[in-house]
C-alpha atoms as a PDB file:
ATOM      1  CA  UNK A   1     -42.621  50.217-273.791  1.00  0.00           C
ATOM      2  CA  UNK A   2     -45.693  49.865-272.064  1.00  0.00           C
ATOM      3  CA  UNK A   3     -46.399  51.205-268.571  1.00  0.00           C
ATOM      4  CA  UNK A   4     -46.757  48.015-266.180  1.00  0.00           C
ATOM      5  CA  UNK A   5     -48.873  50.328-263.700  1.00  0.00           C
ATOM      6  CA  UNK A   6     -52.914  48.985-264.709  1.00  0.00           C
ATOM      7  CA  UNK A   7     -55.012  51.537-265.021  1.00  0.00           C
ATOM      8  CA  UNK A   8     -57.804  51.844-262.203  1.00  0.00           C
ATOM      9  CA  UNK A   9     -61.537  52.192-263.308  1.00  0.00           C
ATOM     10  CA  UNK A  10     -63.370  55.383-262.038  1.00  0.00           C
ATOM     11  CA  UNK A  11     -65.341  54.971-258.886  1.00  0.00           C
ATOM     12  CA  UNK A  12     -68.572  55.832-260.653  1.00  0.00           C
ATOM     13  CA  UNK A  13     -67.695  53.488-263.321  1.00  0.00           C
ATOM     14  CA  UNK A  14     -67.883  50.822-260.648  1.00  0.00           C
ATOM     15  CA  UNK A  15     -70.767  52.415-259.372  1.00  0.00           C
ATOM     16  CA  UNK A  16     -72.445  52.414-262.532  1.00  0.00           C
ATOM     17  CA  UNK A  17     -71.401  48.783-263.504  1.00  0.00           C
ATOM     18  CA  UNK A  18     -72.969  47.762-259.772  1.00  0.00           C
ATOM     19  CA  UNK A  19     -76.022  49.608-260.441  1.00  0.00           C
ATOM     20  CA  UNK A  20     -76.537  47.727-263.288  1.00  0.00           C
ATOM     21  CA  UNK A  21     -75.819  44.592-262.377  1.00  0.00           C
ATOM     22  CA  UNK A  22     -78.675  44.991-259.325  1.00  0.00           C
ATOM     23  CA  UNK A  23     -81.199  46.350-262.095  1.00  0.00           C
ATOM     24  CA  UNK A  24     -81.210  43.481-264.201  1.00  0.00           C
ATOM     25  CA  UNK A  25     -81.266  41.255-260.952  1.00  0.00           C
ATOM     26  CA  UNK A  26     -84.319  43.193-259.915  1.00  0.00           C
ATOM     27  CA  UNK A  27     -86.027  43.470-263.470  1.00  0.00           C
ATOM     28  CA  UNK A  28     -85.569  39.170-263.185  1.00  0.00           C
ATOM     29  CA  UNK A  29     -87.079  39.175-260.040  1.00  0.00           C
ATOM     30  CA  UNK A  30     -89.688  40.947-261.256  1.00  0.00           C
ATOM     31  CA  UNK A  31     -90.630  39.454-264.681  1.00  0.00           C
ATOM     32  CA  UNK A  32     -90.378  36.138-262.081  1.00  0.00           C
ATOM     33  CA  UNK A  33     -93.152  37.285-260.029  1.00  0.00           C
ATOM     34  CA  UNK A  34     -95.129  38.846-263.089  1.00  0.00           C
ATOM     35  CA  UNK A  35     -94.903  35.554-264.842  1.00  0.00           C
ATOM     36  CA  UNK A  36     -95.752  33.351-261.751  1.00  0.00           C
ATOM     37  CA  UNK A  37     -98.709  35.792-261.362  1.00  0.00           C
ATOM     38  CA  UNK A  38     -97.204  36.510-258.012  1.00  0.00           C
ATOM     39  CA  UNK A  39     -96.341  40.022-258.624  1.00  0.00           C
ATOM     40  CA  UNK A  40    -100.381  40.320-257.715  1.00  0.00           C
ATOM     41  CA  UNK A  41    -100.528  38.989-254.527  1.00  0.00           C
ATOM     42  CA  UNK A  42     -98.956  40.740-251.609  1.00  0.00           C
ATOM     43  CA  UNK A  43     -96.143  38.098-250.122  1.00  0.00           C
ATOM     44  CA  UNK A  44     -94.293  39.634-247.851  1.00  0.00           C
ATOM     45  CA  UNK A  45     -91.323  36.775-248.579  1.00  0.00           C
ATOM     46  CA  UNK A  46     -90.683  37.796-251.506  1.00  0.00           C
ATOM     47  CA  UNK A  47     -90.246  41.271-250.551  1.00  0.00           C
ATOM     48  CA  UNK A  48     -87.767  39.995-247.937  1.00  0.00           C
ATOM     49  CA  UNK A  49     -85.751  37.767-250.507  1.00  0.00           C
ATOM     50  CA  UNK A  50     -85.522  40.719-252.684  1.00  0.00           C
ATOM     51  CA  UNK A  51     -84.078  42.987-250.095  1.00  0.00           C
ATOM     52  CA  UNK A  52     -81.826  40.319-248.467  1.00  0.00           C
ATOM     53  CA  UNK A  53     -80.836  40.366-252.153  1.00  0.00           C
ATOM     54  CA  UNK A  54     -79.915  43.315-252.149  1.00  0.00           C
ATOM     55  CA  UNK A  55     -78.095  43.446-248.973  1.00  0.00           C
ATOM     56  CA  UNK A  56     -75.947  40.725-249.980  1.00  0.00           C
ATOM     57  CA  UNK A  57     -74.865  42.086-253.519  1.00  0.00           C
ATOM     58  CA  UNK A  58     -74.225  45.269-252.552  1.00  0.00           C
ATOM     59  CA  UNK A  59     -72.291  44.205-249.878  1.00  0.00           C
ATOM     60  CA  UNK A  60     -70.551  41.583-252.379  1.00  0.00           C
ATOM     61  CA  UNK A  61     -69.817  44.440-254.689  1.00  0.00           C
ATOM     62  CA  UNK A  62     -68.645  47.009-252.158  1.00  0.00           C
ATOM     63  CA  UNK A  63     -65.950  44.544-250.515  1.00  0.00           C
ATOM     64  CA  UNK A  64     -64.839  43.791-254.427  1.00  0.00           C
ATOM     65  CA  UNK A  65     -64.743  47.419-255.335  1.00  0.00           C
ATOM     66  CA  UNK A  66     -62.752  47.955-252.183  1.00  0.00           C
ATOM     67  CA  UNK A  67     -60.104  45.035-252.736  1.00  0.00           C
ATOM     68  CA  UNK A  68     -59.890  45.805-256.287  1.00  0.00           C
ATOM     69  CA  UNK A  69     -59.359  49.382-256.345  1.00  0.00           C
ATOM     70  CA  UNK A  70     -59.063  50.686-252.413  1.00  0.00           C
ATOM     71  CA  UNK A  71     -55.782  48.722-251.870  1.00  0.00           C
ATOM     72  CA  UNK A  72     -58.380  46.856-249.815  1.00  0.00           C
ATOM     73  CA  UNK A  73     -59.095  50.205-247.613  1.00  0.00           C
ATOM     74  CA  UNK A  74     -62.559  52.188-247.864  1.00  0.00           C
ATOM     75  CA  UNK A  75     -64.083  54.800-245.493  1.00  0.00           C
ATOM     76  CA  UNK A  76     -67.423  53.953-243.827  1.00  0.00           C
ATOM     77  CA  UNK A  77     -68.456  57.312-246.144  1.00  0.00           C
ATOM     78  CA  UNK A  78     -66.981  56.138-249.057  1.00  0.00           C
ATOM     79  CA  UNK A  79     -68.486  52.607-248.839  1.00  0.00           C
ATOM     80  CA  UNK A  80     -71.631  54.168-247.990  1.00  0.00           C
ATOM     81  CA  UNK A  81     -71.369  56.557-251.364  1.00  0.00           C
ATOM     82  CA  UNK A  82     -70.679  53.055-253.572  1.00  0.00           C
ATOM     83  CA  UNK A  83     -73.582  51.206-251.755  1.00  0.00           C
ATOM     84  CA  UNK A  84     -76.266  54.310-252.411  1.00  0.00           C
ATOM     85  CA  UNK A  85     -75.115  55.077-255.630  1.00  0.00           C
ATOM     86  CA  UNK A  86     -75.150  51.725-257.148  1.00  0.00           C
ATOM     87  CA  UNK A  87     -78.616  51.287-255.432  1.00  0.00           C
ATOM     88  CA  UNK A  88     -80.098  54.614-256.950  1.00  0.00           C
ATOM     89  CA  UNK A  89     -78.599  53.529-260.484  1.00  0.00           C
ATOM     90  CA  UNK A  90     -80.418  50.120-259.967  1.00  0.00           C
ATOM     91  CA  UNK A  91     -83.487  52.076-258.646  1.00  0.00           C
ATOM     92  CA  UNK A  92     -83.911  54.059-261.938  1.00  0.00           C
ATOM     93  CA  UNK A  93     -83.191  51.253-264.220  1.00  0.00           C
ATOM     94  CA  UNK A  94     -86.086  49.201-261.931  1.00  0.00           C
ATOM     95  CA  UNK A  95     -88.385  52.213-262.546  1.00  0.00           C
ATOM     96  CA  UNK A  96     -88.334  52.541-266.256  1.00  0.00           C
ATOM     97  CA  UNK A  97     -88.820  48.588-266.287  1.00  0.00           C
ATOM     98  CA  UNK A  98     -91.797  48.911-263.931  1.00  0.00           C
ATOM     99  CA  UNK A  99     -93.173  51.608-266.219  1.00  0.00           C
ATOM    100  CA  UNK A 100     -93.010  49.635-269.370  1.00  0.00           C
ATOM    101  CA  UNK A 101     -94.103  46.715-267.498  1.00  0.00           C
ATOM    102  CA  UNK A 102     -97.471  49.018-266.352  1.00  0.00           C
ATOM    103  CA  UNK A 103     -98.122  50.935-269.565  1.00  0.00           C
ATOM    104  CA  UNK A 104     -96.783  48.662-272.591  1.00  0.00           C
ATOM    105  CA  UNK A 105     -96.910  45.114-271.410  1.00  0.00           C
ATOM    106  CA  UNK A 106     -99.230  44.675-268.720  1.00  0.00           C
ATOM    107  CA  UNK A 107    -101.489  48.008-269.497  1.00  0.00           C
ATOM    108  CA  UNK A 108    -104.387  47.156-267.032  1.00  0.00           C
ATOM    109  CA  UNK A 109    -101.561  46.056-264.836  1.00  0.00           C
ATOM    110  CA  UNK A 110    -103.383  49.124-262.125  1.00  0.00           C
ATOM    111  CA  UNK A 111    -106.850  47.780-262.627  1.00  0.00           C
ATOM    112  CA  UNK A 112    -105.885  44.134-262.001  1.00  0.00           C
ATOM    113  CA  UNK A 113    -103.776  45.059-258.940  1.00  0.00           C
ATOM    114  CA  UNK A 114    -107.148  47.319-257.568  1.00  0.00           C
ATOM    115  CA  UNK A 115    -109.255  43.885-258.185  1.00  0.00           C
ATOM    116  CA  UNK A 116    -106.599  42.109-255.573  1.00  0.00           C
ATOM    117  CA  UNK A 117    -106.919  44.304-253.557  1.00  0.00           C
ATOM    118  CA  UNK A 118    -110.573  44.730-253.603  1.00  0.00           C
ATOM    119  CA  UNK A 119    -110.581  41.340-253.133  1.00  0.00           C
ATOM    120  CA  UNK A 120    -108.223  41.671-249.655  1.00  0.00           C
ATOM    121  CA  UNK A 121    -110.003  44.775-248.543  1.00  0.00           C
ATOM    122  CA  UNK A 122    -113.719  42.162-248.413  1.00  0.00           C
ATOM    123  CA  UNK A 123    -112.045  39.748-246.661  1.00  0.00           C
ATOM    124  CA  UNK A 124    -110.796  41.875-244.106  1.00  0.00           C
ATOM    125  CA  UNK A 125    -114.774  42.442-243.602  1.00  0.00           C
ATOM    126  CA  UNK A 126    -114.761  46.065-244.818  1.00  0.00           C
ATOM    127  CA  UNK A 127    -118.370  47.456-246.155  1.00  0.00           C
ATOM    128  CA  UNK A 128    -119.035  48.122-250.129  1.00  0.00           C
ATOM    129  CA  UNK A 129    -118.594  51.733-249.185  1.00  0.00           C
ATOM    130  CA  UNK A 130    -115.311  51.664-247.018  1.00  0.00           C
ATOM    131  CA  UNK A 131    -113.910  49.769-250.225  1.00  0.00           C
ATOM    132  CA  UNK A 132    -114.900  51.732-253.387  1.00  0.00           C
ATOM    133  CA  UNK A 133    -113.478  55.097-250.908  1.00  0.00           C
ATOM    134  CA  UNK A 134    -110.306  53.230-250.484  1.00  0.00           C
ATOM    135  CA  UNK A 135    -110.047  52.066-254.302  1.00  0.00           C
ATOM    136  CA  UNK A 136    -110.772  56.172-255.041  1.00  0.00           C
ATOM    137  CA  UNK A 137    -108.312  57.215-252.915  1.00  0.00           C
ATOM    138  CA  UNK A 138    -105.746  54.579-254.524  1.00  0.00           C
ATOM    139  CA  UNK A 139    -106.579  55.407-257.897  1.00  0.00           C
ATOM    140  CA  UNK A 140    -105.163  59.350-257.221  1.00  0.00           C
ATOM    141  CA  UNK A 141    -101.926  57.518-257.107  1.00  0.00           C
ATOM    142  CA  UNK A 142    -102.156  55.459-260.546  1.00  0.00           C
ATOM    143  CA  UNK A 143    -100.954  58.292-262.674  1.00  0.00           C
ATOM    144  CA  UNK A 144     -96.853  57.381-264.295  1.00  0.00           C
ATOM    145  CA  UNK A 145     -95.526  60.373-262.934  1.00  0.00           C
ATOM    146  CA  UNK A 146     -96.690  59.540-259.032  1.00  0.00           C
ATOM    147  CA  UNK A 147     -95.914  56.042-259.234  1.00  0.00           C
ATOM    148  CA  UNK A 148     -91.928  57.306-260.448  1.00  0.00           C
ATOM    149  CA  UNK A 149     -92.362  59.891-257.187  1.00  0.00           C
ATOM    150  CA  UNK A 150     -93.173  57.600-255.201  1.00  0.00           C
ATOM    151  CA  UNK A 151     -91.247  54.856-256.404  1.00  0.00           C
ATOM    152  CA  UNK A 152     -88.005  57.451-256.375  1.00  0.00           C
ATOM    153  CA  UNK A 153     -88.461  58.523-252.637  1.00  0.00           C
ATOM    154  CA  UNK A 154     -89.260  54.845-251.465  1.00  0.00           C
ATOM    155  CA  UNK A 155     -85.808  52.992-253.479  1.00  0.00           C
ATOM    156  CA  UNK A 156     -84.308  56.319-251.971  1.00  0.00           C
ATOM    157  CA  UNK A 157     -85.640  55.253-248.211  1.00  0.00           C
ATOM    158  CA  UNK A 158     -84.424  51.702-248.756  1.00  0.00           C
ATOM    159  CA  UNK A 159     -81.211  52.399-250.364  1.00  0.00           C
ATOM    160  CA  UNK A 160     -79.872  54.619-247.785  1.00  0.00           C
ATOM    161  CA  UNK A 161     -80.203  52.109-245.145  1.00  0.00           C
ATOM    162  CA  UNK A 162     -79.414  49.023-247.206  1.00  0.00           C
ATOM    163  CA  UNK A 163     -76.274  51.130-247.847  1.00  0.00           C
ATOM    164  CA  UNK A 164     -75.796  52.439-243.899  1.00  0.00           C
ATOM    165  CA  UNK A 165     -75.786  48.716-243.002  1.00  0.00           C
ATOM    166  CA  UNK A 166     -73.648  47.282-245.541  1.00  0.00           C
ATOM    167  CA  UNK A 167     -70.811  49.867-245.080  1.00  0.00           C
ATOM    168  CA  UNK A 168     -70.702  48.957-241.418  1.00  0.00           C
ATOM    169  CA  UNK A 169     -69.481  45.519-242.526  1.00  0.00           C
ATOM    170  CA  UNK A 170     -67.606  46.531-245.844  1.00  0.00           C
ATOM    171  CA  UNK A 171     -65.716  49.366-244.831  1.00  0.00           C
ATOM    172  CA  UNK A 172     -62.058  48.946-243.759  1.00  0.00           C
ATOM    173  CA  UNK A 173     -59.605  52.115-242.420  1.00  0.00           C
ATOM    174  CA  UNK A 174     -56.457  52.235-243.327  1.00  0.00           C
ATOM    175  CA  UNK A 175     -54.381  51.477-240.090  1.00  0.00           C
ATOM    176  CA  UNK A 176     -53.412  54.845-238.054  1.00  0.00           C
ATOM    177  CA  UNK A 177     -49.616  53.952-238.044  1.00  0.00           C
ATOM    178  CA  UNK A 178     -47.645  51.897-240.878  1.00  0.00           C
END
């Protein structure tokens, strides 16, 4: 006779199965952008589609997670923990994307993206000089192992307070007296 209690998934499995989900939306946006030639240029709405994005599906999956396997009660910690974990998973999966994107698809991916910004820096009105210092100082950062560093500490920056925000909204205590 089988046991009529279901069987609850693991936290991290959610977590991972969030993460994952928000790592193939990202990777979309991005081979978007790439393929509109976009991913060049610096719009700023697209950056702030992508992050109200994220806000939205990780407050999505946070409320499901919590209805589906909280007995619809999480902590403001715990909802934080599900938000930043599934946002680090998705950060990693983004990275490895961006790296094959920058080394096997797109290899002069860097030198196009200095020309655009060459090109911004002489509109701007800044001398030959002030330029080629800025594109040597930007090319100290080109190497695969600073762009992960810095990519790591700046999904880190963003996923802590996409996830402080959302858990204000997606948490829900369990009432004091029942």
């Amino acid at each position: 006779m089988e046991d009529a209690v279901e069987k609850k998934m693991s936290p991290f499995k959610h977590m991972l199965n969030t993460g994952l989900i928000l790592g193939v939306v990202s990777i979309l946006f991005t081979v978007v952008t790439y393929l509109t030639g976009d991913i060049y240029k610096q719009n700023n709405w697209e950056n702030w589609v992508s992050l109200l994005v994220s806000f939205v599906l990780v407050y999505y999956f946070t409320v499901k997670y919590r209805k589906e396997e909280c007995e619809n009660y999480l902590s403001y910690g715990q909802a934080f923990k599900f938000g930043w974990i599934s946002m680090m998973i998705s950060a990693a999966i983004s990275l490895v994307f961006i790296m094959i994107l920058q080394n096997v698809i797109e290899p002069d991916f860097m030198s196009k993206m200095m020309d655009v910004q060459r090109e911004a820096m002489a509109e701007k009105g800044m001398s030959d000089a002030q330029i080629e210092a800025a594109i040597a100082f930007g090319k100290k950062f080109q190497s695969p192992a600073i762009v992960i560093i810095v990519g790591l500490v700046w999904s880190m920056i963003i996923s802590l307070v996409i996830s402080l925000i959302t858990a204000i909204f997606a948490k829900r205590n369990r009432p004091v007296f029942e």
